[in-house]
C-alpha atoms as a PDB file:
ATOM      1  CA  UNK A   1      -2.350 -37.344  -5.920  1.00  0.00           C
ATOM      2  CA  UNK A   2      -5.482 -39.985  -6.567  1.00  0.00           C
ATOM      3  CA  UNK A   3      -8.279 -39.716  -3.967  1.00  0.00           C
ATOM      4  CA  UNK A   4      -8.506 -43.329  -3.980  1.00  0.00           C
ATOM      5  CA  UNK A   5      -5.539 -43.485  -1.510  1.00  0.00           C
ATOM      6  CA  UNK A   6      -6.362 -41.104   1.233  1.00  0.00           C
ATOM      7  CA  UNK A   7      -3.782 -42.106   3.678  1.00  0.00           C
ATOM      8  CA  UNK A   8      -1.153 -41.967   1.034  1.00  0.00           C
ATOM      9  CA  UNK A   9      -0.002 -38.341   2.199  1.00  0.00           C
ATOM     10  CA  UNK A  10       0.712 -39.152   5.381  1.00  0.00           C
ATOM     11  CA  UNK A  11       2.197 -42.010   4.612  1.00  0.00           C
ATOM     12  CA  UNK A  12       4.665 -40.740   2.398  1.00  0.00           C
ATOM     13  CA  UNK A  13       5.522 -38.063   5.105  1.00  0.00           C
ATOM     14  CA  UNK A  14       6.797 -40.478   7.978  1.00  0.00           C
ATOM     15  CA  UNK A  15      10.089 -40.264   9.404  1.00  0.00           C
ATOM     16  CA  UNK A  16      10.374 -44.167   7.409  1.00  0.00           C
ATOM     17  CA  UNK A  17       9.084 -45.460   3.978  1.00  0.00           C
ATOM     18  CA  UNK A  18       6.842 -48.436   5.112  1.00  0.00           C
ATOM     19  CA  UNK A  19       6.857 -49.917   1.667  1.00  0.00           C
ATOM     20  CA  UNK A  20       3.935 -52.218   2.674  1.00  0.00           C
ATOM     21  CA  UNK A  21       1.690 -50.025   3.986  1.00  0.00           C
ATOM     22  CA  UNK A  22       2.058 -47.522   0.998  1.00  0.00           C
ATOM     23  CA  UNK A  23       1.634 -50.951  -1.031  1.00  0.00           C
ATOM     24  CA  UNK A  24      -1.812 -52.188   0.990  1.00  0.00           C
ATOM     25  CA  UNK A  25      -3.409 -48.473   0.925  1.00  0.00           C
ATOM     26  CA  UNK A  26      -2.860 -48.350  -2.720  1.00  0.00           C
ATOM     27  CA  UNK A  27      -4.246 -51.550  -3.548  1.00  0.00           C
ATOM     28  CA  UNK A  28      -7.318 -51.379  -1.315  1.00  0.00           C
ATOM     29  CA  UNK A  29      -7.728 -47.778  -2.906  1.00  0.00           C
ATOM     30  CA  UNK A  30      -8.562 -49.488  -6.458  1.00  0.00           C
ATOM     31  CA  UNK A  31     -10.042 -52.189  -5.245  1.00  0.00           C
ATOM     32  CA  UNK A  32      -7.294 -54.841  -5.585  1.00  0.00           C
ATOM     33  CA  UNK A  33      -5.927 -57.758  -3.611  1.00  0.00           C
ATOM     34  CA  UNK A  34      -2.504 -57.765  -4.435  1.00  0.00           C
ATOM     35  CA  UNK A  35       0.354 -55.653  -5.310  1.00  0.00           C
ATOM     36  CA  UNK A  36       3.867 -55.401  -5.872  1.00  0.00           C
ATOM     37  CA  UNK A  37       6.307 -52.434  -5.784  1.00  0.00           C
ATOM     38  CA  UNK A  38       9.602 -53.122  -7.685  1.00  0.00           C
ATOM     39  CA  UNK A  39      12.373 -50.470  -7.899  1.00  0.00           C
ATOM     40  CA  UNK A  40      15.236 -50.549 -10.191  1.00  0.00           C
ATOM     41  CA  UNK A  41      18.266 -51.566  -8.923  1.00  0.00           C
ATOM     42  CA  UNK A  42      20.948 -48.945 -10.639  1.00  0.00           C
ATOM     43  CA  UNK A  43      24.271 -51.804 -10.452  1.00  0.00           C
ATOM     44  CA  UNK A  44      22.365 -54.583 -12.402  1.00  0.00           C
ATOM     45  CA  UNK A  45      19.588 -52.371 -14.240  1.00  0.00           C
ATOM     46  CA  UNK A  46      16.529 -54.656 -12.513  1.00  0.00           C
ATOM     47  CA  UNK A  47      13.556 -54.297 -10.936  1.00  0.00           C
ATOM     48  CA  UNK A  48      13.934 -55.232  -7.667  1.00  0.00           C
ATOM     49  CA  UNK A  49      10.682 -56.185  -5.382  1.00  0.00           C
ATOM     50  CA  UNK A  50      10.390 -54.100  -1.949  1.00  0.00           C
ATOM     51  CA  UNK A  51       6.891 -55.386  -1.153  1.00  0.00           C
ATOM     52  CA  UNK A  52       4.364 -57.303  -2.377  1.00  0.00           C
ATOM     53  CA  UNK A  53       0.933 -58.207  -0.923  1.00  0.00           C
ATOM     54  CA  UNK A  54      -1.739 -60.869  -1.459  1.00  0.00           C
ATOM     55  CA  UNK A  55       0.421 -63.505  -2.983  1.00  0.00           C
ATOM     56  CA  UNK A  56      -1.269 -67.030  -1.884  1.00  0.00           C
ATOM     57  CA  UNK A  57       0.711 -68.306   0.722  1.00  0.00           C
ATOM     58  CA  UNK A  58       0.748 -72.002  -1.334  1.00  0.00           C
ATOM     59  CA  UNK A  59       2.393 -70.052  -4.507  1.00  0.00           C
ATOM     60  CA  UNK A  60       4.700 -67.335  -2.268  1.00  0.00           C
ATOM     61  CA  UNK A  61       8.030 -69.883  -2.179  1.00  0.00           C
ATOM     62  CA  UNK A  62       7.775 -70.668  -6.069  1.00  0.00           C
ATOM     63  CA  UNK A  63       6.765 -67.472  -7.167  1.00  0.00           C
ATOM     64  CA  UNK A  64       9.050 -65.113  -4.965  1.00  0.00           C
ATOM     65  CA  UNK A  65      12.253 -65.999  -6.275  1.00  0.00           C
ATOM     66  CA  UNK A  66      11.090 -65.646  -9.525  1.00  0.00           C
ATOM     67  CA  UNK A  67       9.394 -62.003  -8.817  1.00  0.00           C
ATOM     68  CA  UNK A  68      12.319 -60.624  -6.684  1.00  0.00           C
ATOM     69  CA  UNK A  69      14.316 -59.248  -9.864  1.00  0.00           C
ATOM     70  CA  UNK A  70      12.497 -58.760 -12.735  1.00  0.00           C
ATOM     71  CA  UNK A  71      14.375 -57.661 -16.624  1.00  0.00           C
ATOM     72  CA  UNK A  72      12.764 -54.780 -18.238  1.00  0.00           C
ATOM     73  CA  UNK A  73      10.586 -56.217 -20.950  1.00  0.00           C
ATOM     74  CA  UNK A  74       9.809 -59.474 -18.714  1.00  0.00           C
ATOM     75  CA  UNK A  75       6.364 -59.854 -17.349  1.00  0.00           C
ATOM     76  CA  UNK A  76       4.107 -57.212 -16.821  1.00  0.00           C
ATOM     77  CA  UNK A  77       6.292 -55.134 -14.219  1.00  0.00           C
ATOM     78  CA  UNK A  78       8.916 -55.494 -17.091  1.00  0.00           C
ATOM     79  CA  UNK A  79       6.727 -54.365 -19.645  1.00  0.00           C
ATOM     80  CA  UNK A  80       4.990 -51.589 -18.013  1.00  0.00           C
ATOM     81  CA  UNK A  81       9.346 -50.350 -17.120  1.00  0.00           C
ATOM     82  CA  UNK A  82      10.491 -51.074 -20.897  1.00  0.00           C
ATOM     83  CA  UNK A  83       7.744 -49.054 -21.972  1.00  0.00           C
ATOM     84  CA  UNK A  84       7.319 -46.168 -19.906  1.00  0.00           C
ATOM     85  CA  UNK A  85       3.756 -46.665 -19.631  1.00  0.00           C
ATOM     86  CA  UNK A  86       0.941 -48.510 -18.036  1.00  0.00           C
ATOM     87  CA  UNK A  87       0.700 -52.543 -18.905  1.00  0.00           C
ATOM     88  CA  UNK A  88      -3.187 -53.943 -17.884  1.00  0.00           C
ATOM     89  CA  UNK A  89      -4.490 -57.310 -18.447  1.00  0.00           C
ATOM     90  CA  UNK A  90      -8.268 -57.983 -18.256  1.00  0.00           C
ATOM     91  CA  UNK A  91      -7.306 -61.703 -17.360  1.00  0.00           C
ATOM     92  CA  UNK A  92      -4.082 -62.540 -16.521  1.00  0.00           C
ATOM     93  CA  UNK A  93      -5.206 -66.081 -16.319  1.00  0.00           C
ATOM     94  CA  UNK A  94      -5.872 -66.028 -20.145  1.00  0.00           C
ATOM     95  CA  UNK A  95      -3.349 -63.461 -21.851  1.00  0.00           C
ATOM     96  CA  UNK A  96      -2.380 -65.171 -25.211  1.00  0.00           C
ATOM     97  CA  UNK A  97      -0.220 -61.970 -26.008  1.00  0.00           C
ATOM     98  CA  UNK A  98       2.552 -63.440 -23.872  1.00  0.00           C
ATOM     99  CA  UNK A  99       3.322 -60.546 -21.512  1.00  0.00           C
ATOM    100  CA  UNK A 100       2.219 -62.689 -18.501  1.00  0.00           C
ATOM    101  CA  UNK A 101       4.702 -65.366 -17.775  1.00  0.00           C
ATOM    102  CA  UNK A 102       3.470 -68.781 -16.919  1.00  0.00           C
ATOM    103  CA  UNK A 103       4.147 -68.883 -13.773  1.00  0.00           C
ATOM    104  CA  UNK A 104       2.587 -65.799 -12.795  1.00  0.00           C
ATOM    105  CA  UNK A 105      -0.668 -67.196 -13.273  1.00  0.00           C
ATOM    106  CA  UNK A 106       0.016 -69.495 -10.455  1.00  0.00           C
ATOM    107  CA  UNK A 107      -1.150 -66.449  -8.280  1.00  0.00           C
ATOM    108  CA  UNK A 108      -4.907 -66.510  -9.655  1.00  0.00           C
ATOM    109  CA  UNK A 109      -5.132 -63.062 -10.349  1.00  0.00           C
ATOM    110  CA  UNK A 110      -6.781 -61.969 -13.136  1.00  0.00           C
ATOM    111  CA  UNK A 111      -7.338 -58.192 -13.970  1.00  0.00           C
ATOM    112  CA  UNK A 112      -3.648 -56.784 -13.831  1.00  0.00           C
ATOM    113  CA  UNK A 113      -2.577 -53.356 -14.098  1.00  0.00           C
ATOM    114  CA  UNK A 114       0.735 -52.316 -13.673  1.00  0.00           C
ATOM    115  CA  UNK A 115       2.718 -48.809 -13.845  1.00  0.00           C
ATOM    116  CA  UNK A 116       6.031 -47.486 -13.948  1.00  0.00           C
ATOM    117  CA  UNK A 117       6.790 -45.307 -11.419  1.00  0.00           C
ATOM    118  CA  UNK A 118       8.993 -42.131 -13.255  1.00  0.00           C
ATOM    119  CA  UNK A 119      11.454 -39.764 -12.274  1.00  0.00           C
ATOM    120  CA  UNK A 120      11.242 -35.671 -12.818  1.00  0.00           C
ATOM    121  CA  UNK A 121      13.827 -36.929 -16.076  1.00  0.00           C
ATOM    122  CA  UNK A 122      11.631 -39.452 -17.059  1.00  0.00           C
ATOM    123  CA  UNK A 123      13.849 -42.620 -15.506  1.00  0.00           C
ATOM    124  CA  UNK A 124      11.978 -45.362 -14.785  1.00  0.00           C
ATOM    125  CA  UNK A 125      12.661 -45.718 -11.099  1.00  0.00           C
ATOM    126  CA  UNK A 126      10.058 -48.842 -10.365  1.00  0.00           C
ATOM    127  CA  UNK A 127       6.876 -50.200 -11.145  1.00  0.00           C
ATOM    128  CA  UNK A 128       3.627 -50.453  -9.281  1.00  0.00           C
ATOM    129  CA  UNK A 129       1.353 -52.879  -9.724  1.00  0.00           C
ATOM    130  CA  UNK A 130      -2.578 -54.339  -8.443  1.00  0.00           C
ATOM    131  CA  UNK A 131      -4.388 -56.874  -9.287  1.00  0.00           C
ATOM    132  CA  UNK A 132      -8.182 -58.316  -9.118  1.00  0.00           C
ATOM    133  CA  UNK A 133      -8.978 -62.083  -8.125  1.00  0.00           C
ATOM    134  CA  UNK A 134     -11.674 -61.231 -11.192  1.00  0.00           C
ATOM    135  CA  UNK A 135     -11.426 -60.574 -14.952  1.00  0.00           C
ATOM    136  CA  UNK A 136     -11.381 -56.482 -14.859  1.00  0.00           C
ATOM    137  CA  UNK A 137     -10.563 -54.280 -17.816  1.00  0.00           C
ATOM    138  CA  UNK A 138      -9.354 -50.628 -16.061  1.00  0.00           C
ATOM    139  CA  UNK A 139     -11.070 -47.784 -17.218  1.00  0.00           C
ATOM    140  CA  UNK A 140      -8.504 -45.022 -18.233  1.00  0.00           C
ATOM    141  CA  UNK A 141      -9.118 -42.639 -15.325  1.00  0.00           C
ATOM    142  CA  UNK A 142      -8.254 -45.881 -13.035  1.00  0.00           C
ATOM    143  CA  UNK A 143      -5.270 -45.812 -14.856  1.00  0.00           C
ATOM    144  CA  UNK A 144      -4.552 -42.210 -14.480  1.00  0.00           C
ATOM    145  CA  UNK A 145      -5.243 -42.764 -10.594  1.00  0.00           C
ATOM    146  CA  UNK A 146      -2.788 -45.435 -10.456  1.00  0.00           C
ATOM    147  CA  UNK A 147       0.127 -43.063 -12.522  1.00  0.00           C
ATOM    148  CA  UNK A 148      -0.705 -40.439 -10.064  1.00  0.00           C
ATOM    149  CA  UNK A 149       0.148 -42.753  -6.962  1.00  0.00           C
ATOM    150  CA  UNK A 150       3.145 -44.304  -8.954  1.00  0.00           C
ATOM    151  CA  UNK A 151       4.085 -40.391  -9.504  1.00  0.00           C
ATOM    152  CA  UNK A 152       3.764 -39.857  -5.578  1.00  0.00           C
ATOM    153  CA  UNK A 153       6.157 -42.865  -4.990  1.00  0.00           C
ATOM    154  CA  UNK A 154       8.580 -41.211  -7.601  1.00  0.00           C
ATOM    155  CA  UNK A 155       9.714 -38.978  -4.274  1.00  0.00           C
ATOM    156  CA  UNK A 156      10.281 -41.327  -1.660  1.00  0.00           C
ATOM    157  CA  UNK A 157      11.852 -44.152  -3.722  1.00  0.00           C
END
């Protein structure tokens, strides 16, 4: 489990899944504003949202509905499920590869880094994801850190 996230353990561990406070510790443990947790929904095959954090209040009641189920393949949450593997953005603000979807940049963030979180049969079960008010390129082991929480969410979710 990543040493970013110290409380993560006991967290994980409570009689209750507090989805948010999992959420919060993991983004304050890279350094990151805001954060979503999707899991996929096994009747309609989407990624459903079970917290979120950081969203600007201003943005929150165009941007929820549009965030609350999410295709595989769609946006980075999508991407990072369709492809089994992490999805980052150094600005978010300025992708010109099209994995952000316009309206996600009406959140502001920029450096994006999302992962999906994996069963023991290699199911994609969710996604995590952070992000940075700031351009911010992840190094690979912040990646790695970010797998390992995603991997610790595999059991509870």
């Amino acid at each position: 489990m990543s040493h970013r996230c110290p409380a993560l353990p006991q967290l994980l561990n409570a009689p209750q899944v507090d989805w948010s406070a999992l959420l919060a510790a993991a983004a304050q443990g890279f350094d990151c504003v805001t954060g979503t947790i999707h899991r996929t929904d096994p009747q309609s095959g989407l990624l459903k949202l079970i917290a979120h954090q950081g969203i600007p209040p201003q943005a929150l009641p165009m941007l929820l509905p549009k965030i609350d189920s999410i295709p595989f393949g769609k946006g980075i949450a999508g991407c990072a499920a369709q492809r089994k593997e992490a999805v980052q953005l150094c600005n978010l603000q300025e992708d010109l590869g099209g994995v952000a979807k316009p309206d996600a940049r009406k959140t502001n963030v920029q450096g994006a880094l999302a992962v999906p979180i994996l069963g023991a049969d290699g199911k994609v079960l969710g996604v995590l994801g952070v992000g940075k008010m700031q351009p911010y390129d992840f190094t690979q082991a912040e990646i790695d850190d970010l797998a390992a929480v995603a991997s610790a969410l595999a059991k509870v979710i």
